[in-house]
N, C-alpha and C. Protein backbone atom coordinates (compact mmCIF):
# COMPACT_ATOMS: atom_id res chain seq x y z
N UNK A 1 0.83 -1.20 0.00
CA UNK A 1 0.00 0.00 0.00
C UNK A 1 0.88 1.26 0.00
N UNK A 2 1.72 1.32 0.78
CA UNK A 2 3.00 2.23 0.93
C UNK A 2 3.44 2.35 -0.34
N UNK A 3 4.02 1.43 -0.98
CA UNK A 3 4.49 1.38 -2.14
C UNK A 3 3.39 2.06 -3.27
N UNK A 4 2.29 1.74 -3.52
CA UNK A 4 1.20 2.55 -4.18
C UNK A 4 1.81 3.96 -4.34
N UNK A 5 1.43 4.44 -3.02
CA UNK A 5 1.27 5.73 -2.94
C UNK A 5 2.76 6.55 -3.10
N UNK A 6 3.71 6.35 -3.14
CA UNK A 6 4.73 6.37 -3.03
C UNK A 6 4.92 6.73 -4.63
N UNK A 7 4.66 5.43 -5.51
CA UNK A 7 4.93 5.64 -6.93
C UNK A 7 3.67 6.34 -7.53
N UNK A 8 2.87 6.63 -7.19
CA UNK A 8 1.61 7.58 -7.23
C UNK A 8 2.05 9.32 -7.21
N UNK A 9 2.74 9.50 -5.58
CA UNK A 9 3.21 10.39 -5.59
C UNK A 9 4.59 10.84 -6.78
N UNK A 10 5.50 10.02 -7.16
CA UNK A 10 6.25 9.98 -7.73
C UNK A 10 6.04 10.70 -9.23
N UNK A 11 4.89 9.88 -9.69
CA UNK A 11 4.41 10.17 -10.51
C UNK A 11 4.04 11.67 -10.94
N UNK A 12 2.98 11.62 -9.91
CA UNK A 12 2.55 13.21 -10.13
C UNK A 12 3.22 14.32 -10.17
N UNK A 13 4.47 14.06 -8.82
CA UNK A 13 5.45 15.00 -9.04
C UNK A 13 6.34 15.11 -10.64
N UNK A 14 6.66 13.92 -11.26
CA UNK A 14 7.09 14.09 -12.48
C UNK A 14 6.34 14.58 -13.73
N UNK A 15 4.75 14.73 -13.14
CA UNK A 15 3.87 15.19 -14.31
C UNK A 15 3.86 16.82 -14.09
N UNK A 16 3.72 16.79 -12.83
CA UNK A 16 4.09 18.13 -12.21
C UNK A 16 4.89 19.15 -12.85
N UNK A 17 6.11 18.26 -12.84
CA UNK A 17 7.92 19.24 -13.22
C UNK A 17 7.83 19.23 -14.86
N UNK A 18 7.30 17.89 -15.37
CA UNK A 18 7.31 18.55 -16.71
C UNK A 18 5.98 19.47 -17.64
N UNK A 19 5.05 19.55 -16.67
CA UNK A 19 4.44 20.46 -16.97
C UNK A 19 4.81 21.76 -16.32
N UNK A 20 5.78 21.76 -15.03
CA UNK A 20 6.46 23.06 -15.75
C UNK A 20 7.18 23.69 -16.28
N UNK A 21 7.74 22.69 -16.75
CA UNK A 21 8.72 22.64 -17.64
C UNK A 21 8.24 23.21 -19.42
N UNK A 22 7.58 22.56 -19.53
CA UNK A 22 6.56 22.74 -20.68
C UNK A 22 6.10 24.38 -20.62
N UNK A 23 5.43 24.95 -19.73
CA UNK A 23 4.72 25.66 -19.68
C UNK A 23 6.07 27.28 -19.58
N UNK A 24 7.21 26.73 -19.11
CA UNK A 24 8.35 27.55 -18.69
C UNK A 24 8.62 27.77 -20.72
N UNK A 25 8.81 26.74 -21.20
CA UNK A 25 9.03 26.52 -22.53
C UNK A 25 8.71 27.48 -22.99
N UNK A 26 6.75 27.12 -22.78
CA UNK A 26 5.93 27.98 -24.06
C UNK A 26 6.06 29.63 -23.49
N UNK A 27 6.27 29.81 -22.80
CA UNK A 27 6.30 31.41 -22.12
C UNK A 27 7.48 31.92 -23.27
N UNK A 28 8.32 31.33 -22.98
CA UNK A 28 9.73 31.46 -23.29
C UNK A 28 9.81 31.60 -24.95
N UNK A 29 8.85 31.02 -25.53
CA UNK A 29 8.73 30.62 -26.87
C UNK A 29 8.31 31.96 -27.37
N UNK A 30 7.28 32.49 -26.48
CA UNK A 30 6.05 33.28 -26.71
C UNK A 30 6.76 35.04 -26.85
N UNK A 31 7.58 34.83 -25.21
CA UNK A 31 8.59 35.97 -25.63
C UNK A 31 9.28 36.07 -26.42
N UNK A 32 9.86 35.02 -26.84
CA UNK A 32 10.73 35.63 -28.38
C UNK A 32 10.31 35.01 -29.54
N UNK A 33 8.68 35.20 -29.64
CA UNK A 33 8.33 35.30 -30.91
C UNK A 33 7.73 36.96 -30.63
N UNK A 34 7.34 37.47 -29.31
CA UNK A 34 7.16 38.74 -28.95
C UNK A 34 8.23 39.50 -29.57
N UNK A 35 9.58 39.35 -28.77
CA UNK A 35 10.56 40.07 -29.28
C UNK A 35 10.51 40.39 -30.88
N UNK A 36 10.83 39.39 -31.77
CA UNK A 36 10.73 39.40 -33.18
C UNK A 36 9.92 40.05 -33.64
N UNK A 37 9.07 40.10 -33.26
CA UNK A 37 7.27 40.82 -33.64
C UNK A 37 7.92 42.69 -33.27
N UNK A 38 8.20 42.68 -32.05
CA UNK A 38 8.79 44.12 -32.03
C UNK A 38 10.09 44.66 -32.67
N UNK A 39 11.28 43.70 -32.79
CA UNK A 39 11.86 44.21 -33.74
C UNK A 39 11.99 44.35 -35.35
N UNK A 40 10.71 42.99 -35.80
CA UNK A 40 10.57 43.51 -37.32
C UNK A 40 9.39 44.92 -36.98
N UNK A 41 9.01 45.44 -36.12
CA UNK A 41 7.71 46.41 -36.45
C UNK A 41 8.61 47.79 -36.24
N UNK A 42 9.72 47.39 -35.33
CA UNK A 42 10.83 49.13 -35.06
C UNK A 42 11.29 48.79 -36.62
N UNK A 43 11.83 48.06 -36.83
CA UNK A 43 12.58 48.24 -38.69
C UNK A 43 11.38 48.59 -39.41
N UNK A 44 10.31 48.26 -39.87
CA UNK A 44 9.26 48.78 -40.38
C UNK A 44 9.41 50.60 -40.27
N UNK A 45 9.18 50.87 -39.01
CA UNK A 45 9.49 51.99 -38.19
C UNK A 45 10.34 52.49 -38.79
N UNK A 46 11.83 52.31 -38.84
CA UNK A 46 13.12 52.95 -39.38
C UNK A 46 13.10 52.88 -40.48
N UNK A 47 12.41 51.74 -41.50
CA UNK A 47 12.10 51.78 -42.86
C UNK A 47 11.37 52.89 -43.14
N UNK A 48 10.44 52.98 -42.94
CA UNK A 48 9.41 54.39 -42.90
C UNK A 48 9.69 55.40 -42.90
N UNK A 49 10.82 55.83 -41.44
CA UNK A 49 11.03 56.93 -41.69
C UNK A 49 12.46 56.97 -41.76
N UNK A 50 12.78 56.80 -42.97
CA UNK A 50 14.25 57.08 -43.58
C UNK A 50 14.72 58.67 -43.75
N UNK A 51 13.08 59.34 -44.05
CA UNK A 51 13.23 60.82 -44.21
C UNK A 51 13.68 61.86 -42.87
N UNK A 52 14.90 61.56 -42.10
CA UNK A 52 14.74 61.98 -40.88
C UNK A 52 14.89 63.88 -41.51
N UNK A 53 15.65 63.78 -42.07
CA UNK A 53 15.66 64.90 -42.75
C UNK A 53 14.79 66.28 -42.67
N UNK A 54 13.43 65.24 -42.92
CA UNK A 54 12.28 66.39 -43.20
C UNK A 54 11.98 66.54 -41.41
N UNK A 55 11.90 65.83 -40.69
CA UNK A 55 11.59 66.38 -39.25
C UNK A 55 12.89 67.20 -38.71
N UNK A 56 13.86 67.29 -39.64
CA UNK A 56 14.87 68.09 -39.45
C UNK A 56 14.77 69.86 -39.83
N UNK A 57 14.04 69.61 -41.29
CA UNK A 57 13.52 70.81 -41.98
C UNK A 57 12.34 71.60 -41.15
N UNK A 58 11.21 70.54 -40.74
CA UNK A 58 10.30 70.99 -39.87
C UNK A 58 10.82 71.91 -38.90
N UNK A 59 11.64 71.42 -38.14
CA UNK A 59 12.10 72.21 -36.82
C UNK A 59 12.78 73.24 -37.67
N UNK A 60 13.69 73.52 -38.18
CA UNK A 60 14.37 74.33 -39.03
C UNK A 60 12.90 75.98 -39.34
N UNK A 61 11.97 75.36 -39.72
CA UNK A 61 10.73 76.21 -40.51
C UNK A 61 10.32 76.71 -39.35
N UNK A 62 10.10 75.64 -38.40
CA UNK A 62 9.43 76.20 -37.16
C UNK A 62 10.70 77.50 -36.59
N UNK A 63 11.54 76.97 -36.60
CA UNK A 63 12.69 78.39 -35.80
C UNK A 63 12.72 79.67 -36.67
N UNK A 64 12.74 79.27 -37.75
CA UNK A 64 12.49 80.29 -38.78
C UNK A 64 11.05 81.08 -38.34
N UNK A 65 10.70 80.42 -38.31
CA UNK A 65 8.69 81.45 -37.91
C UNK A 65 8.98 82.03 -36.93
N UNK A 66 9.72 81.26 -35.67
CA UNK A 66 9.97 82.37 -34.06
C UNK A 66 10.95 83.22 -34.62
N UNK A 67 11.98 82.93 -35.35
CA UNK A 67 12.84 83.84 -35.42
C UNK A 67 12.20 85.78 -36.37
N UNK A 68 10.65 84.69 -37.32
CA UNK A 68 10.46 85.98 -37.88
C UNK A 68 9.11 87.08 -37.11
N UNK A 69 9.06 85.80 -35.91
CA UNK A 69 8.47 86.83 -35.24
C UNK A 69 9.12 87.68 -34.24
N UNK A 70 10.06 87.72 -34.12
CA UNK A 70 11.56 88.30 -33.36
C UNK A 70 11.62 89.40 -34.46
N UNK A 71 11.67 89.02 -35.58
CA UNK A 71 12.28 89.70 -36.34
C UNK A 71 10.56 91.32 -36.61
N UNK A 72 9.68 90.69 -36.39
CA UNK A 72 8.66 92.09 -36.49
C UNK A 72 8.57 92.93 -34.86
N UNK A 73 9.32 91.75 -34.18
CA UNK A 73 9.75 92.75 -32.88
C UNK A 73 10.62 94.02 -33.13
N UNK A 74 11.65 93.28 -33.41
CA UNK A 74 12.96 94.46 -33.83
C UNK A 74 12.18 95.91 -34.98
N UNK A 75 11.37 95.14 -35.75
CA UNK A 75 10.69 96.52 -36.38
C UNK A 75 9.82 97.12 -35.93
N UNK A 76 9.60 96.82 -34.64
CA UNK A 76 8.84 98.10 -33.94
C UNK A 76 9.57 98.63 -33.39
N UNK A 77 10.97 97.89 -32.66
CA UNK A 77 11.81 98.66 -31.59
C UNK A 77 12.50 99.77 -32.75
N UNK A 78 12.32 99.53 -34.37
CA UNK A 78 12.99 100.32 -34.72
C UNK A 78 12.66 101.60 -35.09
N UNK A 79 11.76 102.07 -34.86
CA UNK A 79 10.69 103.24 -34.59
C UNK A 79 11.20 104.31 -33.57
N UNK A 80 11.94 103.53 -32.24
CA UNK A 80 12.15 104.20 -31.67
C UNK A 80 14.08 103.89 -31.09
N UNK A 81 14.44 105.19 -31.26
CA UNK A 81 16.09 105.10 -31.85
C UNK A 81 16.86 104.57 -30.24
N UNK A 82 16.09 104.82 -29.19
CA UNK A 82 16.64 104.64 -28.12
C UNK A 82 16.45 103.12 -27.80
N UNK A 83 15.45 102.29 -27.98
CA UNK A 83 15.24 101.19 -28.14
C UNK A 83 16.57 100.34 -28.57
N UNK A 84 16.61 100.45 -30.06
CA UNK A 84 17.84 100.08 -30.63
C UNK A 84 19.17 100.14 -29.87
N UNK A 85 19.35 101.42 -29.27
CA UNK A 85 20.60 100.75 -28.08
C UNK A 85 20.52 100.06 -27.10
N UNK A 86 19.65 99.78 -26.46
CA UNK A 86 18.97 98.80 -25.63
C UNK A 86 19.84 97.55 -25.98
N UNK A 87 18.93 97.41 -27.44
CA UNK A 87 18.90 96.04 -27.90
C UNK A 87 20.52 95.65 -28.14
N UNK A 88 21.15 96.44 -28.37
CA UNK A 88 22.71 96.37 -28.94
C UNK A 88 24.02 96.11 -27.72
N UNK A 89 22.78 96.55 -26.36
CA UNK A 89 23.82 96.26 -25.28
C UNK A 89 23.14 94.87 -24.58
N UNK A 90 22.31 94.57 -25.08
CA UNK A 90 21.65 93.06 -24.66
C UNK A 90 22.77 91.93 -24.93
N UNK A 91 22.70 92.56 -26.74
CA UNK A 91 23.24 91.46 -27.48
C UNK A 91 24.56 91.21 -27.01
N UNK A 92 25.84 91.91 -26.52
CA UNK A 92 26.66 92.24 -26.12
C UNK A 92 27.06 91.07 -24.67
């Protein structure tokens, strides 16, 4: 009877370990078919945008617009002549 239970227990424990074994597997499997999945979708990504360029130009246009609204500043300060030295000992 001892003996039964014994190889009973035995058992289960070995159905046990390789089911988690198994289950350690498929996780494992799962993450690096995950991984793959995210690094073909970032190359997709870097494929796409090869044009880094133009988000280069963007910012470029955008500084250009602050700079030309700087620049309708200075043409009011230039109206008034005392202003202009102001501005000349800023820059300084």
């Amino acid at each position: 009877m001892v003996m039964i239970l014994r190889r009973c227990f035995v058992h289960r424990k070995r159905r046990r370990k390789k089911n988690k074994n198994t289950k350690r597997k498929e996780k494992e499997k799962k993450k690096k078919e995950k991984m793959k999945r995210n690094e073909k979708e970032r190359e997709k990504l870097d494929d796409g945008n090869d044009d880094d360029d133009d988000d280069h130009d963007h910012r470029n246009v955008q500084n250009d617009h602050d700079h030309h609204h700087h620049d309708d500043d200075d043409d009011d300060d230039d109206d008034d002549d005392d202003d202009d030295d102001d501005d000349v000992g800023v820059r300084l």
